[in-house]
N, C-alpha and C. Protein backbone atom coordinates (compact mmCIF):
# COMPACT_ATOMS: atom_id res chain seq x y z
N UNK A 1 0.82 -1.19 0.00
CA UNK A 1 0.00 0.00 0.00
C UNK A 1 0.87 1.26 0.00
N UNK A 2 2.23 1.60 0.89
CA UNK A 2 2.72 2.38 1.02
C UNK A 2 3.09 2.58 -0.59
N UNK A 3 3.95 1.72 -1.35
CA UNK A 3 4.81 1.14 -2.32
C UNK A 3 3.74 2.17 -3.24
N UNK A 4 2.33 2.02 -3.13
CA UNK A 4 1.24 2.13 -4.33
C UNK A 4 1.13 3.64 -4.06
N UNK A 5 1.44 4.47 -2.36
CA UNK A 5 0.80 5.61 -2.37
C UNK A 5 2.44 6.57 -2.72
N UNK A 6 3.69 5.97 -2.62
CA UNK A 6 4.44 6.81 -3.13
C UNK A 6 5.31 6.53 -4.27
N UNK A 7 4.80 5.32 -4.94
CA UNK A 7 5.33 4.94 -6.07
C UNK A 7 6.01 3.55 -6.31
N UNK A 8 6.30 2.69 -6.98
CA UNK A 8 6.89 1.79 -6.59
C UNK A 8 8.40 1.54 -6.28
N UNK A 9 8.91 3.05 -7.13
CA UNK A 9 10.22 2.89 -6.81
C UNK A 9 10.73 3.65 -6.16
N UNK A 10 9.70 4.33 -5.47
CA UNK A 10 10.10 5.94 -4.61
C UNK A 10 10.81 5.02 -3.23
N UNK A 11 11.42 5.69 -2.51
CA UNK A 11 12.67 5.86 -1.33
C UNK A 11 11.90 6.70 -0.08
N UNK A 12 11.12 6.25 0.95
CA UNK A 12 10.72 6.82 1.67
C UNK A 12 10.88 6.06 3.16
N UNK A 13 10.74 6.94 4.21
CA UNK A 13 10.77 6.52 5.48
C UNK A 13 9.67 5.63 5.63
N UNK A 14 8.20 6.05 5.60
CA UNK A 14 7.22 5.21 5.75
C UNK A 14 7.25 3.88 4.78
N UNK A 15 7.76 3.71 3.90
CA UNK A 15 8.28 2.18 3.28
C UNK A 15 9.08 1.18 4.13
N UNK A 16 10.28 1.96 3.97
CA UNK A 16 11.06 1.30 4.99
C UNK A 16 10.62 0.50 6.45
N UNK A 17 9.21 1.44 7.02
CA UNK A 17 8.82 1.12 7.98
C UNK A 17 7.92 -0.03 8.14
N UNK A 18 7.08 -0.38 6.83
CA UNK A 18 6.64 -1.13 6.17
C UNK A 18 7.33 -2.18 6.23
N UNK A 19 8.47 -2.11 5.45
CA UNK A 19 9.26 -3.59 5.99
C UNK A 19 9.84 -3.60 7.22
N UNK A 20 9.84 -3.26 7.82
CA UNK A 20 9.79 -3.62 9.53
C UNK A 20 8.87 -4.39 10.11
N UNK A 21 7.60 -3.89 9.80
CA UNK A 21 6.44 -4.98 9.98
C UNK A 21 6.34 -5.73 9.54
N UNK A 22 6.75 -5.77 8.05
CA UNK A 22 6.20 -7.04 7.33
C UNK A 22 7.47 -8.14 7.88
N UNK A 23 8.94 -7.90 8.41
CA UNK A 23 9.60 -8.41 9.46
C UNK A 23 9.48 -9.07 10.45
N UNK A 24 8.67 -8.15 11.11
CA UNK A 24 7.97 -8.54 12.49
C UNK A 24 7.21 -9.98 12.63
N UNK A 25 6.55 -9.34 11.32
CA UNK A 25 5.63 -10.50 11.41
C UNK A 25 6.07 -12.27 10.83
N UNK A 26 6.89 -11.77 10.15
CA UNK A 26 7.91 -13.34 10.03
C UNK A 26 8.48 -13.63 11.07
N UNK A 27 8.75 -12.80 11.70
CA UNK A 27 9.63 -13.00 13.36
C UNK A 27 8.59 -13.56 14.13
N UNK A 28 7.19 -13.12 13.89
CA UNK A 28 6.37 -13.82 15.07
C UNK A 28 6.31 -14.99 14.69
N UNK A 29 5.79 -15.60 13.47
CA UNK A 29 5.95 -16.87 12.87
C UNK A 29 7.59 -17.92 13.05
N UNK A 30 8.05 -17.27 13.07
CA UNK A 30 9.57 -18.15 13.66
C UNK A 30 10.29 -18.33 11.76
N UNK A 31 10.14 -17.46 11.05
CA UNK A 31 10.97 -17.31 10.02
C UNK A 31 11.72 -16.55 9.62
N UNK A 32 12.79 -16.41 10.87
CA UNK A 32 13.76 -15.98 10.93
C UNK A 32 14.73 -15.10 9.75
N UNK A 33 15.18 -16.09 8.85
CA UNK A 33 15.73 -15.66 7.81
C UNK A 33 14.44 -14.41 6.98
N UNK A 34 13.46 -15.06 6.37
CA UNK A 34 12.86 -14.52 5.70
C UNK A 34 12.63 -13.01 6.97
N UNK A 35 12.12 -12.82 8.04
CA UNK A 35 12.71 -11.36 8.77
C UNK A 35 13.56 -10.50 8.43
N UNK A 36 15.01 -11.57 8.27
CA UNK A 36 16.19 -10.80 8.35
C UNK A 36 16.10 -10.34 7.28
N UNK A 37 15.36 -11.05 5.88
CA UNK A 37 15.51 -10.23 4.27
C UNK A 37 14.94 -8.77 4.79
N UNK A 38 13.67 -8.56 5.07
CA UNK A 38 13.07 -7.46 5.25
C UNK A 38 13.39 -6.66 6.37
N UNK A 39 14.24 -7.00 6.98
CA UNK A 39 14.89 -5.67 7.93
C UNK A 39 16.40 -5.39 7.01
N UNK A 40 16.66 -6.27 6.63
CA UNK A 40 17.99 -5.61 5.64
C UNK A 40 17.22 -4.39 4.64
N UNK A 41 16.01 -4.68 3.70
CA UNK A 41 15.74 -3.98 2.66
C UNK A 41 15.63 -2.46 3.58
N UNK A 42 15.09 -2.83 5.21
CA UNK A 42 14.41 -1.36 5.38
C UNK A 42 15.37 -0.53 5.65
N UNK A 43 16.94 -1.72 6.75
CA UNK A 43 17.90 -0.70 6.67
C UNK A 43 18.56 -0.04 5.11
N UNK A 44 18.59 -0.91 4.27
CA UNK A 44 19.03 -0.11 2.88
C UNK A 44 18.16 1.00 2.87
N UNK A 45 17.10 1.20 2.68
CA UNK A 45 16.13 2.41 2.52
C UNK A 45 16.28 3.60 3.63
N UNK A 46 16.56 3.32 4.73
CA UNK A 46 16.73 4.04 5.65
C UNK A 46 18.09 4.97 5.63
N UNK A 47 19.23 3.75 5.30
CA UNK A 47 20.56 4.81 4.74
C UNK A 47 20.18 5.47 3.37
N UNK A 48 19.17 5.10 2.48
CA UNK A 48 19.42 6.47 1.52
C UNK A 48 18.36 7.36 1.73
N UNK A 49 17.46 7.17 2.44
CA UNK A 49 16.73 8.26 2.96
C UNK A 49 17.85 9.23 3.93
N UNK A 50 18.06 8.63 5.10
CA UNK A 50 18.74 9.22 6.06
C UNK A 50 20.16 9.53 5.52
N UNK A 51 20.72 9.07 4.69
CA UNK A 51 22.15 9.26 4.38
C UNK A 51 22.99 8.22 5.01
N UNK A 52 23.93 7.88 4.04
CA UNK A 52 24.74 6.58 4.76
C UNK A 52 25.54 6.65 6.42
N UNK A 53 25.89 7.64 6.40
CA UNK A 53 26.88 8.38 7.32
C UNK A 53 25.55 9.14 8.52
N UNK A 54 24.42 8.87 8.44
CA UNK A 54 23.45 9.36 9.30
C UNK A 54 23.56 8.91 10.51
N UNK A 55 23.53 9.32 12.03
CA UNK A 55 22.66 8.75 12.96
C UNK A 55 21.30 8.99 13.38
N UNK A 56 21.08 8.05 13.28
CA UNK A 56 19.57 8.01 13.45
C UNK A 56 18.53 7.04 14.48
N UNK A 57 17.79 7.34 15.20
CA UNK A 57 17.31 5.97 15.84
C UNK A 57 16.75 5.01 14.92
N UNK A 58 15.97 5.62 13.47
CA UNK A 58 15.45 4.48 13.13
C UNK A 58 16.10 3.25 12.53
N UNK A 59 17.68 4.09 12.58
CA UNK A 59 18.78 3.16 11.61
C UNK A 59 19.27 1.97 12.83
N UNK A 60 19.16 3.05 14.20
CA UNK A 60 19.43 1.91 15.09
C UNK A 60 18.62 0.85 15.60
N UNK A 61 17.15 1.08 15.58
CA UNK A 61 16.21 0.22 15.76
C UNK A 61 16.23 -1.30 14.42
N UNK A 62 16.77 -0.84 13.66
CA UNK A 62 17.06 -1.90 12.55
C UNK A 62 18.19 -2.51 12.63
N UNK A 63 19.23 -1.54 13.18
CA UNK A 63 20.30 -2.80 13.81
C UNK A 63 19.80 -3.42 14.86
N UNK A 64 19.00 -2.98 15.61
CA UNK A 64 18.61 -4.08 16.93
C UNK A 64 18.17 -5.43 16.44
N UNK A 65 17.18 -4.80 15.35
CA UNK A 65 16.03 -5.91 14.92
C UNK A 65 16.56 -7.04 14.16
N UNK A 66 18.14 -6.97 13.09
CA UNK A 66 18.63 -7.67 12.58
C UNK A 66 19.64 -8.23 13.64
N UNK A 67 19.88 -7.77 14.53
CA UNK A 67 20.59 -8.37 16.24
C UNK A 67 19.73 -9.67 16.62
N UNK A 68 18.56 -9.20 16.88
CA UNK A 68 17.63 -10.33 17.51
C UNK A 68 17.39 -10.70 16.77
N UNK A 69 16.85 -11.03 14.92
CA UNK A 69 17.01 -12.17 14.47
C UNK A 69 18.50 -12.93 14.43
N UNK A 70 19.99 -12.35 14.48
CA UNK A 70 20.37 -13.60 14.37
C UNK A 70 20.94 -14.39 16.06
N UNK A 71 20.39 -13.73 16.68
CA UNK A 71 20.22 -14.33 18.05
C UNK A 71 19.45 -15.08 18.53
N UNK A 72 18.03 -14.60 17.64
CA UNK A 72 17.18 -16.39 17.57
C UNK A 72 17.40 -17.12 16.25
N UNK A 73 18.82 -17.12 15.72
CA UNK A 73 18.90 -18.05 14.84
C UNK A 73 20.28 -19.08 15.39
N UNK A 74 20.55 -18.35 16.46
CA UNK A 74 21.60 -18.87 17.16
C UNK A 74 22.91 -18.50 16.79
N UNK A 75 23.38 -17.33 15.80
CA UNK A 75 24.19 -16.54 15.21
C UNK A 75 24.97 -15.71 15.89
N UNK A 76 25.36 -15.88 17.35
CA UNK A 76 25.93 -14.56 18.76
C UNK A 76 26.33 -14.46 18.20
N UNK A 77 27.48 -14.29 17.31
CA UNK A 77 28.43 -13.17 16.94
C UNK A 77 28.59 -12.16 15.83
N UNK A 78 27.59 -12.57 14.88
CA UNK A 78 26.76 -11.52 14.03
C UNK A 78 25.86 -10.55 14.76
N UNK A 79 24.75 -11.45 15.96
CA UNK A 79 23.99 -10.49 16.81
C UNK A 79 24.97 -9.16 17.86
N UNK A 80 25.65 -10.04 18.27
CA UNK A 80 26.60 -8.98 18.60
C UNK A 80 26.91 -7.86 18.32
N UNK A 81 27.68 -8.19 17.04
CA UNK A 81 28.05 -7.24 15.65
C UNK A 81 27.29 -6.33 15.70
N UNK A 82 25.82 -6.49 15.19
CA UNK A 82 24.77 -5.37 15.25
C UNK A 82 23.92 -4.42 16.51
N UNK A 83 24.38 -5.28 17.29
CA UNK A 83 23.84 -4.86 18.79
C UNK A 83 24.91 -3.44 18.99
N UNK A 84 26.13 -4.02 18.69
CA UNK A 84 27.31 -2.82 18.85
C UNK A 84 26.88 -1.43 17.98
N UNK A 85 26.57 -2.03 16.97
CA UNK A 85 26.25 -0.75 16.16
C UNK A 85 24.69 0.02 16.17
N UNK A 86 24.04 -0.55 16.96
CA UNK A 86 22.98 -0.37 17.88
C UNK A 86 23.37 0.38 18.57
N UNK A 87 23.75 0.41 19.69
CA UNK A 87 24.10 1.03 20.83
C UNK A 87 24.96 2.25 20.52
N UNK A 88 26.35 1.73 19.59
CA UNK A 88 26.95 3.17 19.68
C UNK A 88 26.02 4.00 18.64
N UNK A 89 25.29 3.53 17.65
CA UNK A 89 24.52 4.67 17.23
C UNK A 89 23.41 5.33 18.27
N UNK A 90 22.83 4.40 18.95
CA UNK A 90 21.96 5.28 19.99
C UNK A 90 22.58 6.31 20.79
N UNK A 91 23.70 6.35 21.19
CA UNK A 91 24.65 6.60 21.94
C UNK A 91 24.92 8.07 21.63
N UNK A 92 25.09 7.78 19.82
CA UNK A 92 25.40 8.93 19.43
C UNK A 92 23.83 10.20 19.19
N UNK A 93 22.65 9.07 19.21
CA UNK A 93 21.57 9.73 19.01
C UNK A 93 21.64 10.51 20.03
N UNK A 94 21.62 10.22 21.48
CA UNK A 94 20.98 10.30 22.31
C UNK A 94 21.65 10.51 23.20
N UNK A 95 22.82 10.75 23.14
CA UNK A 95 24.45 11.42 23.90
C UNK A 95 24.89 9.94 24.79
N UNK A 96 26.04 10.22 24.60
CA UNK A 96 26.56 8.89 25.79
C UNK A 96 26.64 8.69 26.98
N UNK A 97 26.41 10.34 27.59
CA UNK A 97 25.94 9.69 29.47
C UNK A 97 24.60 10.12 29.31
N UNK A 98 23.83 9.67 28.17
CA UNK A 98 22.53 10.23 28.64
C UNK A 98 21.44 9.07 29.09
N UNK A 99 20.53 9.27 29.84
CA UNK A 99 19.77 8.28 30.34
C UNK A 99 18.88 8.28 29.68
N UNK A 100 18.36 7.27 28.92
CA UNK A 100 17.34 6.93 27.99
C UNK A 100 16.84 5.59 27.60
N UNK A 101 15.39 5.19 27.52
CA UNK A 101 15.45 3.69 27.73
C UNK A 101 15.62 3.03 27.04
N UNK A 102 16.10 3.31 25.49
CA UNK A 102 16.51 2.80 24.31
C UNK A 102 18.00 2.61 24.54
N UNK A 103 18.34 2.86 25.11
CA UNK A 103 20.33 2.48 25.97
C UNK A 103 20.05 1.53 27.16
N UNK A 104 19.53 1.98 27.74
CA UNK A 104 19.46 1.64 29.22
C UNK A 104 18.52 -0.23 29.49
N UNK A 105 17.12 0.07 28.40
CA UNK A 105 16.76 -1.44 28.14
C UNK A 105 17.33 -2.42 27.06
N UNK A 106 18.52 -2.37 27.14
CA UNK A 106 18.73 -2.87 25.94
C UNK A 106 20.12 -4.57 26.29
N UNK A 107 19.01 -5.04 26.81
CA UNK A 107 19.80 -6.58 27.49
C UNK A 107 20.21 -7.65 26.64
N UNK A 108 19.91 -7.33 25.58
CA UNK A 108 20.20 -8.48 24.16
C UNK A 108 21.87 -8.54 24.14
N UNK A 109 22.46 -6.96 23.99
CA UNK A 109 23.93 -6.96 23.82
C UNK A 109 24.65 -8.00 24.81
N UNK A 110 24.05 -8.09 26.70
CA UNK A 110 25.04 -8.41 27.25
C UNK A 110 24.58 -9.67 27.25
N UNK A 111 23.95 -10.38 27.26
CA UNK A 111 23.20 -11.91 27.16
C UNK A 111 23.83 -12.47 25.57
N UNK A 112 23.50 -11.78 24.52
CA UNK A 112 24.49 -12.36 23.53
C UNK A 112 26.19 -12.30 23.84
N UNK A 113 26.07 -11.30 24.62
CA UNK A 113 27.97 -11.29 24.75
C UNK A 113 28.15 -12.92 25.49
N UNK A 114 27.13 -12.98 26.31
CA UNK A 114 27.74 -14.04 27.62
C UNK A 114 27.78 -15.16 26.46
N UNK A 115 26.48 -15.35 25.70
CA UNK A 115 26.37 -16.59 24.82
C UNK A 115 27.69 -16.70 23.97
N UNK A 116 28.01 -15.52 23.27
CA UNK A 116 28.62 -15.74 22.38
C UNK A 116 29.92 -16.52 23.26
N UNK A 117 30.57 -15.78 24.43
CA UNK A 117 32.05 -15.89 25.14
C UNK A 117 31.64 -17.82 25.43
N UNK A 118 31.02 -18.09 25.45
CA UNK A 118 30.28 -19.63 26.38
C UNK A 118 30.75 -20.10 25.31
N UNK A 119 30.09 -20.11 24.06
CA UNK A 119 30.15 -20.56 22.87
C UNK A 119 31.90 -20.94 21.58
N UNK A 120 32.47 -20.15 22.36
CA UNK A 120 33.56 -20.48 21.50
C UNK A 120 34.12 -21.56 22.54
């Protein structure tokens, strides 16, 4: 619907957001991979909306989201990977001693760290 109201090949935030849900909802179903396609497309859309070099929360909410799929795919050290770039982009959103619950709830990083360290 979005695709139809700004074109099919138009570049917009509300698209992008679109595939977040349509994400989600493979994530609720337990199809993991097929998730991770559609949070990759939204982060692509999101860096050329936002600019590659952007910080942004919504860029970081898509690294979270491709974090926790490959953390329920059993992937710690890819989830990791993105959790990092999660955080220091929030970090940078949202200053680094600043208190905010998008930093502050964010327990995936240290629970994948423990998994990942267990794991090798």
């Amino acid at each position: 619907m979005r695709q139809a109201v700004h074109g099919s090949n138009a570049v917009h935030a509300s698209i992008a957001g679109g595939y977040t849900n349509v994400g989600n909802v493979y994530s609720d179903m337990g199809e993991y991979s097929k998730a991770l396609e559609y949070y990759r497309k939204c982060l692509k859309m999101q860096l050329t909306v936002y600019g590659s070099d952007a910080q942004h929360a919504h860029i970081a909410g898509s690294y979270n989201n491709i974090g926790n799929r490959y953390s329920d795919m059993g992937e710690y050290i890819k989830a990791l990977e993105y959790y990092r770039k999660c955080l220091e982009m929030r970090q940078a959103v949202y200053g680094s001693d600043a208190v905010h619950p998008h930093i502050a709830t964010n327990p995936h990083l240290l629970i994948v760290y423990n998994y990942s360290i267990n794991s090798l």
